[in-house]
N, C-alpha and C. Protein backbone atom coordinates (compact mmCIF):
# COMPACT_ATOMS: atom_id res chain seq x y z
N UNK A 1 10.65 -7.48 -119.46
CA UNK A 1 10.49 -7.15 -118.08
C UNK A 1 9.21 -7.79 -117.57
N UNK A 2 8.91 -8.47 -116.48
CA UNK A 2 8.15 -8.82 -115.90
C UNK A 2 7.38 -8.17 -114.71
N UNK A 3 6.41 -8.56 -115.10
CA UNK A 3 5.37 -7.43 -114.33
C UNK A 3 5.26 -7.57 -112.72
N UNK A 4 5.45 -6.76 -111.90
CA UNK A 4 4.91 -7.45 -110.93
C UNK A 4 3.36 -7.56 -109.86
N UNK A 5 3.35 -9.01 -110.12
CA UNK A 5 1.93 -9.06 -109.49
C UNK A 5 1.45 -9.18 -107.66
N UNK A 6 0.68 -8.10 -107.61
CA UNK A 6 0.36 -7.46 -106.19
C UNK A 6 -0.63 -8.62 -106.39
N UNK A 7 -1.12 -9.10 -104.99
CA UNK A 7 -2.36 -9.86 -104.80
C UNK A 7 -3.44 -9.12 -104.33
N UNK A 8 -4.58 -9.12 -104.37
CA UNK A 8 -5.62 -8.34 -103.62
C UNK A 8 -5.84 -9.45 -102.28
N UNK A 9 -6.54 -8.49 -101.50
CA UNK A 9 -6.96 -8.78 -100.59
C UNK A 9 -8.64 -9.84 -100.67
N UNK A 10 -8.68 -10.62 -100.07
CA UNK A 10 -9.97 -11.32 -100.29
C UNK A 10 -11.11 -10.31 -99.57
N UNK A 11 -12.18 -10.72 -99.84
CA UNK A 11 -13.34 -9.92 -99.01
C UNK A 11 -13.19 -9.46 -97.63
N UNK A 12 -13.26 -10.73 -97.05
CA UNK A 12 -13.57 -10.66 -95.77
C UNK A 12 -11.80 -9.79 -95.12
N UNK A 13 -10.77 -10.06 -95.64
CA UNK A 13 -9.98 -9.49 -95.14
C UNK A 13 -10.13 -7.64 -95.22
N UNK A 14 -10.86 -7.15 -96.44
CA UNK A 14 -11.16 -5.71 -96.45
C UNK A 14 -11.83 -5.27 -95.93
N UNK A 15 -12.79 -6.02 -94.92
CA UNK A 15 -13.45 -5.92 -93.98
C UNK A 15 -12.80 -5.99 -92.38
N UNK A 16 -11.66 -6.32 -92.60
CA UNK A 16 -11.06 -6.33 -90.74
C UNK A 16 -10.58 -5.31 -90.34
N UNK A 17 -9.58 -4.32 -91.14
CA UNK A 17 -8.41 -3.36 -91.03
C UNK A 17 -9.31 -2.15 -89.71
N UNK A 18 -10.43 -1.97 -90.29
CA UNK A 18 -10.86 -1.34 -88.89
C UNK A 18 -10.69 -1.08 -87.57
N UNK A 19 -10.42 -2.74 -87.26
CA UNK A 19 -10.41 -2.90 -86.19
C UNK A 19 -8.95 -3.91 -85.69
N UNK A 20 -8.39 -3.92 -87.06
CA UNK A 20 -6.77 -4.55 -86.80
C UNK A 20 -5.93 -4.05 -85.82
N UNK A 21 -6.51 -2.57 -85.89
CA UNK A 21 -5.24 -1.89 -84.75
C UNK A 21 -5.91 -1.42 -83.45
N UNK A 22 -7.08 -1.79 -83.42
CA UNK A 22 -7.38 -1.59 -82.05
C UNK A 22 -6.79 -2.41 -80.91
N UNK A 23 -6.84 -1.89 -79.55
CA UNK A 23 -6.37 -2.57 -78.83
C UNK A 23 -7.24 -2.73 -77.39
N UNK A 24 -7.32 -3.73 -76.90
CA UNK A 24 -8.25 -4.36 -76.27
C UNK A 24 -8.09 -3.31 -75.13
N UNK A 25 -9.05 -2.46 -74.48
CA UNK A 25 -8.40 -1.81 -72.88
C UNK A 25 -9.72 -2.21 -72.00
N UNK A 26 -9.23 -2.15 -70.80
CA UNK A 26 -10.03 -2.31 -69.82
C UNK A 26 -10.92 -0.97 -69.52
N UNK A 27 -12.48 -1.04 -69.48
CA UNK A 27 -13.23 -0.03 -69.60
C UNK A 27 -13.50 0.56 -68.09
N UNK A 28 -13.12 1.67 -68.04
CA UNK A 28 -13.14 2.27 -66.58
C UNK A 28 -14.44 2.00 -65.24
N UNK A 29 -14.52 0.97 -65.03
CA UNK A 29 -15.64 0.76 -63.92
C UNK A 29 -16.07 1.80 -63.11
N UNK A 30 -17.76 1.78 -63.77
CA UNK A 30 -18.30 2.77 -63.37
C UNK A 30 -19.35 2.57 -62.03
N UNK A 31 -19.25 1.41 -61.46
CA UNK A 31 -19.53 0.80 -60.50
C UNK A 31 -19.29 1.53 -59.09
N UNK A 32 -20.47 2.11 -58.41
CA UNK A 32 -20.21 3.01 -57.24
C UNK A 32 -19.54 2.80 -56.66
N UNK A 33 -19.57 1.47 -55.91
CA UNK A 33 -18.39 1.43 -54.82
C UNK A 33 -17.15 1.22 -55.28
N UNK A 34 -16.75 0.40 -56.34
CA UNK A 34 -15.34 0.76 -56.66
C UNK A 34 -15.12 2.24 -57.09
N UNK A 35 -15.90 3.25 -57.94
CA UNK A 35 -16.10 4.80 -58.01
C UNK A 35 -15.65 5.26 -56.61
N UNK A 36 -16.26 4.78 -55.64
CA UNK A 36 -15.79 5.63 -54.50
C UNK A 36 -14.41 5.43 -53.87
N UNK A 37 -14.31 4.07 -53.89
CA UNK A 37 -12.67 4.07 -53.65
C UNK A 37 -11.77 4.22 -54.17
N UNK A 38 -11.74 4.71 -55.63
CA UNK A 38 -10.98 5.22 -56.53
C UNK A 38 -10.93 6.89 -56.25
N UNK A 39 -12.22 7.20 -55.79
CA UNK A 39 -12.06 8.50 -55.14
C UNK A 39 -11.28 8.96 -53.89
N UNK A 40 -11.53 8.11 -52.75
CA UNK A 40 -11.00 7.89 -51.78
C UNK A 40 -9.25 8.34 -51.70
N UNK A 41 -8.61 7.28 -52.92
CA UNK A 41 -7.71 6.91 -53.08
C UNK A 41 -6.49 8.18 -53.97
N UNK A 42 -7.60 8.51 -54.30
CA UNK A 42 -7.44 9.82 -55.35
C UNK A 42 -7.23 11.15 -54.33
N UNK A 43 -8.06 11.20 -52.87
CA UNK A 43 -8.64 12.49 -52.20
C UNK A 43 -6.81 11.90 -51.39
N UNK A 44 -6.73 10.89 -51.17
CA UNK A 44 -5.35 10.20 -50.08
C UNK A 44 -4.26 10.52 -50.94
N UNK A 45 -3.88 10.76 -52.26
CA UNK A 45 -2.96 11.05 -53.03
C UNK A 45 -2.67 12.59 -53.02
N UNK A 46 -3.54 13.22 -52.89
CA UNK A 46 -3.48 14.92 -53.56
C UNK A 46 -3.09 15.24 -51.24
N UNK A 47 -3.71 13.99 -50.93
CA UNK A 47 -3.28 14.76 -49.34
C UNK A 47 -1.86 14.84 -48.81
N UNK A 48 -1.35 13.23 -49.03
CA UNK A 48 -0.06 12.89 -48.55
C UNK A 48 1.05 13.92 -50.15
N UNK A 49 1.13 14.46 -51.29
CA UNK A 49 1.59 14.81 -51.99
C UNK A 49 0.73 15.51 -52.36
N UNK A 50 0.50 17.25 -51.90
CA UNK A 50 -0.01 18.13 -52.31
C UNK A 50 0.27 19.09 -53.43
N UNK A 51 1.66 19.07 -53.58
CA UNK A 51 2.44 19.70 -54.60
C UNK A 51 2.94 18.54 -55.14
N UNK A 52 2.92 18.80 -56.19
CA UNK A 52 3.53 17.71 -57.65
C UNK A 52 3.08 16.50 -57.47
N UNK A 53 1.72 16.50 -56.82
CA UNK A 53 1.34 15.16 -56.95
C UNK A 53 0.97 13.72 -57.89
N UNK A 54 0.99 14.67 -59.04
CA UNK A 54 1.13 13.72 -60.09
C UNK A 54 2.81 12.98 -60.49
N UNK A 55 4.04 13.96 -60.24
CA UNK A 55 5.53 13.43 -60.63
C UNK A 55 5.86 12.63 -59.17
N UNK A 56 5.26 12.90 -58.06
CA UNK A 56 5.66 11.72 -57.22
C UNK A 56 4.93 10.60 -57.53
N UNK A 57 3.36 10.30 -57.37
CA UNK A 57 2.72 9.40 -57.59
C UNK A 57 3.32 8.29 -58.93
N UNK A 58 3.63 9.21 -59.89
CA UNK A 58 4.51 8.73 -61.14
C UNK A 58 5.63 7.90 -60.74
N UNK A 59 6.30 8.10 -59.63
CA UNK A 59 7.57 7.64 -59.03
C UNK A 59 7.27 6.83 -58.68
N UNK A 60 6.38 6.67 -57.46
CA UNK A 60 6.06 5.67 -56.85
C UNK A 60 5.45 4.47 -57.07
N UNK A 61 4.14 4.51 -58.50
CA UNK A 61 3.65 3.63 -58.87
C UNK A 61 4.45 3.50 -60.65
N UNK A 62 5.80 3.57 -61.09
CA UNK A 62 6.29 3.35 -61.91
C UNK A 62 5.54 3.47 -63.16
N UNK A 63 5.15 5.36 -63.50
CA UNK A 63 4.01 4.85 -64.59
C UNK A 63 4.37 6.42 -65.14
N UNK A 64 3.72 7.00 -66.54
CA UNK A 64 3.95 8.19 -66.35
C UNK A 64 3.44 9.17 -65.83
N UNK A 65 3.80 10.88 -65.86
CA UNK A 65 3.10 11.51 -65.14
C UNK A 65 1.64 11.80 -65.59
N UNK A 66 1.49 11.57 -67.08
CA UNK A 66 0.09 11.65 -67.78
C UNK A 66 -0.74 10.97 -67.23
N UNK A 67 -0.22 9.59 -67.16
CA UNK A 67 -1.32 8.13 -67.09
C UNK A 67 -1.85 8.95 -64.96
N UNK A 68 -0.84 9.50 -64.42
CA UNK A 68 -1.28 10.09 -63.18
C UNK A 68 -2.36 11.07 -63.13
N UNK A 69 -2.06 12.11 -64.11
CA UNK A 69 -2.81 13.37 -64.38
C UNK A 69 -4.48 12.63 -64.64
N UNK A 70 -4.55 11.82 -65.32
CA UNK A 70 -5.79 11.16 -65.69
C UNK A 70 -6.20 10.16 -64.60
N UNK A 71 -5.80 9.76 -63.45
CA UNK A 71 -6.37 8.99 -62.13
C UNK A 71 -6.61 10.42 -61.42
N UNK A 72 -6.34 11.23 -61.61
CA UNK A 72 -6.14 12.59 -60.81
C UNK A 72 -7.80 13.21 -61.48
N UNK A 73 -7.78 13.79 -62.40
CA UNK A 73 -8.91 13.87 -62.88
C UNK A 73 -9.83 12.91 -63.14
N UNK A 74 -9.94 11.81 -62.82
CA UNK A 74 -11.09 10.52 -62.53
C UNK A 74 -11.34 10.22 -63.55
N UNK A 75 -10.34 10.29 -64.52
CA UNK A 75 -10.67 9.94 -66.42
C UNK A 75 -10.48 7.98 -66.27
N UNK A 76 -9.57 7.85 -65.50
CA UNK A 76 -8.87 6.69 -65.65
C UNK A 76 -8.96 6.07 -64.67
N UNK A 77 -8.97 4.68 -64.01
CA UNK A 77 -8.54 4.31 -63.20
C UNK A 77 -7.42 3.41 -62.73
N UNK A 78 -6.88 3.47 -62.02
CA UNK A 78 -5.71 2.57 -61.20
C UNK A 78 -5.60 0.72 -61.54
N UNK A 79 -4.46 0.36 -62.43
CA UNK A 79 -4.92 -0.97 -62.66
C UNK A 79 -4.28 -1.84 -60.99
N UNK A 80 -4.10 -2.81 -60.40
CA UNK A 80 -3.97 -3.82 -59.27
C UNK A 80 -2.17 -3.47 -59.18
N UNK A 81 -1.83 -3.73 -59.84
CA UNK A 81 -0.07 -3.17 -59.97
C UNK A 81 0.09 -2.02 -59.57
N UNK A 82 -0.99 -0.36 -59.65
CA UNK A 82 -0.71 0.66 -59.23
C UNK A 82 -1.15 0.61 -57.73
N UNK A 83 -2.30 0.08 -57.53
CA UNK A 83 -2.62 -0.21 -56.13
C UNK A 83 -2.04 -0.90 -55.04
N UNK A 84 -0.87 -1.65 -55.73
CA UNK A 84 0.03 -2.53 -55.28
C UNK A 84 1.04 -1.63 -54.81
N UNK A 85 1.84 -0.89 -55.46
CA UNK A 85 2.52 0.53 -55.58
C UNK A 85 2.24 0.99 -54.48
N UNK A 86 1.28 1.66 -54.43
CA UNK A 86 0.76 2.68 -53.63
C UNK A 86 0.70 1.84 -51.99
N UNK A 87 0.03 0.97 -51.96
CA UNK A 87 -0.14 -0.04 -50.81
C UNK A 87 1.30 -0.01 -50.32
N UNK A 88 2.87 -0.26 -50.66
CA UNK A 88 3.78 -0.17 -50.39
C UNK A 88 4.38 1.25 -50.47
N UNK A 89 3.90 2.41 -50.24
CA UNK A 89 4.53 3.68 -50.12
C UNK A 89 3.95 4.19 -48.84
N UNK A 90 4.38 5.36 -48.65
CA UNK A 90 4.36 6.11 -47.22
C UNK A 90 3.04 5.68 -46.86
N UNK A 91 2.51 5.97 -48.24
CA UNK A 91 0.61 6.37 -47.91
C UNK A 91 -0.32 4.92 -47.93
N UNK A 92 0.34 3.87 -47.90
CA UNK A 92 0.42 2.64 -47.91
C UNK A 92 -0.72 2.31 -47.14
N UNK A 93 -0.80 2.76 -45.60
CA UNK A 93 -2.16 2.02 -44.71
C UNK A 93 -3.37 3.59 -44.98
N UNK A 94 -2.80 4.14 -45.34
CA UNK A 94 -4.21 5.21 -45.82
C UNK A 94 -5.24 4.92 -47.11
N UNK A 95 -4.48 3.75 -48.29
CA UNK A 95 -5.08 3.34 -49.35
C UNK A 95 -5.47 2.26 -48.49
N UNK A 96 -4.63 1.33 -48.00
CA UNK A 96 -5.14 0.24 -47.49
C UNK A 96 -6.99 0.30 -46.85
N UNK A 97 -6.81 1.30 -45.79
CA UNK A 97 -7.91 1.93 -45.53
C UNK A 97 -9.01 2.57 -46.72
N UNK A 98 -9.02 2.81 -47.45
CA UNK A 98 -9.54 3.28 -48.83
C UNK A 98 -10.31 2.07 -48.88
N UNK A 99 -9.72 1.04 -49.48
CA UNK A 99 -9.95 0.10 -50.24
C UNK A 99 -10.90 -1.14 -49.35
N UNK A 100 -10.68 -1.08 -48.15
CA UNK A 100 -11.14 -1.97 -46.91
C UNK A 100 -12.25 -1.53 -46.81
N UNK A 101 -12.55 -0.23 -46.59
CA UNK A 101 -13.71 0.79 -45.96
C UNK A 101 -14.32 0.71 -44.68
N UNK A 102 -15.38 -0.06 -44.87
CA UNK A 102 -15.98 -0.75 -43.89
C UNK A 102 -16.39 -2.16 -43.50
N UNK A 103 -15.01 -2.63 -43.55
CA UNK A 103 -15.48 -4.13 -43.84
C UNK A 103 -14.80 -4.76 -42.45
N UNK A 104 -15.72 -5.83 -41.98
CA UNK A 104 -15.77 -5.97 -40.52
C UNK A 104 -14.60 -7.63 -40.75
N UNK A 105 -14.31 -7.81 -41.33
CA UNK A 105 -13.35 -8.72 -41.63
C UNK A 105 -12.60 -8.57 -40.46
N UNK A 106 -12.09 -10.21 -39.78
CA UNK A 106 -11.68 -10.11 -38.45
C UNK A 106 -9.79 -9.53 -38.52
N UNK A 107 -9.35 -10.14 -39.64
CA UNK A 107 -8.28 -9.22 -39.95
C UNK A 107 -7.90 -7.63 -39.83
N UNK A 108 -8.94 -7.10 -40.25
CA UNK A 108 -8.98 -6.10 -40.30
C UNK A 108 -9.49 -5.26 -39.71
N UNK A 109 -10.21 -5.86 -38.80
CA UNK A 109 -10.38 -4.94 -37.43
C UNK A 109 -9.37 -4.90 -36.51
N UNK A 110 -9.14 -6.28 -36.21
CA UNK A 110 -7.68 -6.32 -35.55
C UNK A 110 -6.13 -5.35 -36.28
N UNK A 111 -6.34 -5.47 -37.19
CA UNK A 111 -5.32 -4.37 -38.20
C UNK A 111 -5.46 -2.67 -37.48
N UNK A 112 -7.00 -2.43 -38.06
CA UNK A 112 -7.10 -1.37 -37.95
C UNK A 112 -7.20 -0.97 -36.42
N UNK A 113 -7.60 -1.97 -35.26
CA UNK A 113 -7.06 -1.60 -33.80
C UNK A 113 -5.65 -1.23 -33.70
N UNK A 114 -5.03 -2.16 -34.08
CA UNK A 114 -3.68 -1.98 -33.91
C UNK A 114 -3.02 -0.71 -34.51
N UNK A 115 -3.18 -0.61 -35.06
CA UNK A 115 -3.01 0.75 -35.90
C UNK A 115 -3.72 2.09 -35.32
N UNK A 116 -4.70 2.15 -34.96
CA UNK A 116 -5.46 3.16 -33.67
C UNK A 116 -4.66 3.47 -32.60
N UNK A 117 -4.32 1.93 -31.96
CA UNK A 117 -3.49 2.05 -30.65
C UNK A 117 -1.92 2.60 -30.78
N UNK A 118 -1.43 2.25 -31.72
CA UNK A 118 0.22 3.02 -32.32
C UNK A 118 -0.06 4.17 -32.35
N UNK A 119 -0.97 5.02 -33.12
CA UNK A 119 -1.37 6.15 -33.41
C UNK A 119 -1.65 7.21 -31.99
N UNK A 120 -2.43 6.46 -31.04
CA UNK A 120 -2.88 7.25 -30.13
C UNK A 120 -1.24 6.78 -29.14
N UNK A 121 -0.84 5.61 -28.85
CA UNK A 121 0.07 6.00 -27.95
C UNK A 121 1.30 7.27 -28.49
N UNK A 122 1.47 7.34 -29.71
CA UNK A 122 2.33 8.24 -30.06
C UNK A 122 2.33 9.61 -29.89
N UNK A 123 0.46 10.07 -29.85
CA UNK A 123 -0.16 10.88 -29.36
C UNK A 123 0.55 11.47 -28.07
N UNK A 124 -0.05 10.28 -27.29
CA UNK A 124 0.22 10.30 -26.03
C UNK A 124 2.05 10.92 -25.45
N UNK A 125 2.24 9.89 -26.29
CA UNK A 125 3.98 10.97 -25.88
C UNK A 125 4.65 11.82 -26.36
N UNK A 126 3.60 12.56 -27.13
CA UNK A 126 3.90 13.99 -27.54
C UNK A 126 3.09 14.81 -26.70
N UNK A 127 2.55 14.56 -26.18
CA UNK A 127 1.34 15.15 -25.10
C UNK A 127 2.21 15.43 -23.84
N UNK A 128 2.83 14.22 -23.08
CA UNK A 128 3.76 13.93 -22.14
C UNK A 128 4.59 14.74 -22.84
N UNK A 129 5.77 14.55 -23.80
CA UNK A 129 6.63 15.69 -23.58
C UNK A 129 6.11 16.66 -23.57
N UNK A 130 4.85 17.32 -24.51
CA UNK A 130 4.45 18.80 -24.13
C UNK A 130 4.19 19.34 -22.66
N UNK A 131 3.81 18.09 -21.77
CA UNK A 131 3.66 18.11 -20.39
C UNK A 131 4.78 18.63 -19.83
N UNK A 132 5.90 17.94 -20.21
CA UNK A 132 7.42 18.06 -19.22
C UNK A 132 7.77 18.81 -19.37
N UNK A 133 7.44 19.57 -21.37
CA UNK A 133 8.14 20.66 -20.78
C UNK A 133 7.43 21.86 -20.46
N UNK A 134 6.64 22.40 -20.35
CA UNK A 134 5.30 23.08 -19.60
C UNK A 134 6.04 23.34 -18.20
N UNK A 135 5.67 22.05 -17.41
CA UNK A 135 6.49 22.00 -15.66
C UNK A 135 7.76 22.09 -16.08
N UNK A 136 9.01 21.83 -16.99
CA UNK A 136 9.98 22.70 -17.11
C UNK A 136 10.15 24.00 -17.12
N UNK A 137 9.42 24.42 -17.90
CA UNK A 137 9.29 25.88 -17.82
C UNK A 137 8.99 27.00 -16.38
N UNK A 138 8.06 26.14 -15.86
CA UNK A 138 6.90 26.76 -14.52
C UNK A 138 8.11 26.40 -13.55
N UNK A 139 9.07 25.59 -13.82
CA UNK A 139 9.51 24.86 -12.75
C UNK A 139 10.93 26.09 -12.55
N UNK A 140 11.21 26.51 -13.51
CA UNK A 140 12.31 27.65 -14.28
C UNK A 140 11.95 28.67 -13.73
N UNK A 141 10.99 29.14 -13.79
CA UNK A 141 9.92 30.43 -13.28
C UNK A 141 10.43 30.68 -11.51
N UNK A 142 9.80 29.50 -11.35
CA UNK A 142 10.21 29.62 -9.51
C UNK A 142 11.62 29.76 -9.13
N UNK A 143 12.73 28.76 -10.09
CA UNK A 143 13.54 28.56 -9.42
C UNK A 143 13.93 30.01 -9.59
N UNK A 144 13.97 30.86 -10.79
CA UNK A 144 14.58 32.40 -10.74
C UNK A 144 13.97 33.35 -9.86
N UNK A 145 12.77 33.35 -9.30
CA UNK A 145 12.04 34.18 -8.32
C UNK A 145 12.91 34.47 -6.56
């Protein structure tokens, strides 16, 4: 019967296994202003999805509900693909806004006008109908008197 022969490992290879199975991750930037818009972005998530905000967010940015739970508690942050996500959901110009802040970029003032002015005319004609029907009402009043 013949024996069988195992090889050893050379030196330097008994020296790697440590770190064979590690895996390279991106270290959570602790950098204020990106910190704050990760906050931002975080305070715009728990607003637009107050209940189960981690299993929608999960939905929306195709990820699980854990990897959510941990952007939620500020363990983790959002890689460009989740921000991408999010940028295309309901809450879409509220991150957008997040992420812009205050930046006088001519795009984006013009953006964010435009977006003011939609906002307030819509205002406006909920105001007007609350108007019409007000003098509907008053107008009801007389005619039964």
């Amino acid at each position: 019967m013949k024996k069988l022969v195992v090889p050893f490992m050379r030196e330097p290879s008994r020296r790697a296994p440590a770190k064979a199975n590690s895996v390279a991750v991106a270290p959570f930037v602790k950098d204020e202003e990106l910190f704050g818009v990760f906050d931002k972005i975080v305070s715009i998530l728990r607003r637009w999805w107050p209940k189960k905000t981690a299993a929608h967010v999960a939905h929306i940015a195709n990820v699980s509900e854990r990897a959510v739970q941990f952007w939620l508690a500020r363990e983790t942050g959002l890689s460009l693909e989740n921000v991408i996500a999010l940028l295309r959901s309901d809450a879409g110009y509220d991150v957008l806004e997040a992420v812009m802040g205050d930046s006088d970029a001519e795009w984006w003032v013009t953006t964010r006008n435009a977006y003011e002015l939609r906002v307030t005319r819509k205002q406006i004609e909920a105001a007007q109908r609350k108007l019409n029907a007000v003098r509907q009402r008053q107008m009801d009043l007389f005619d039964q008197a």
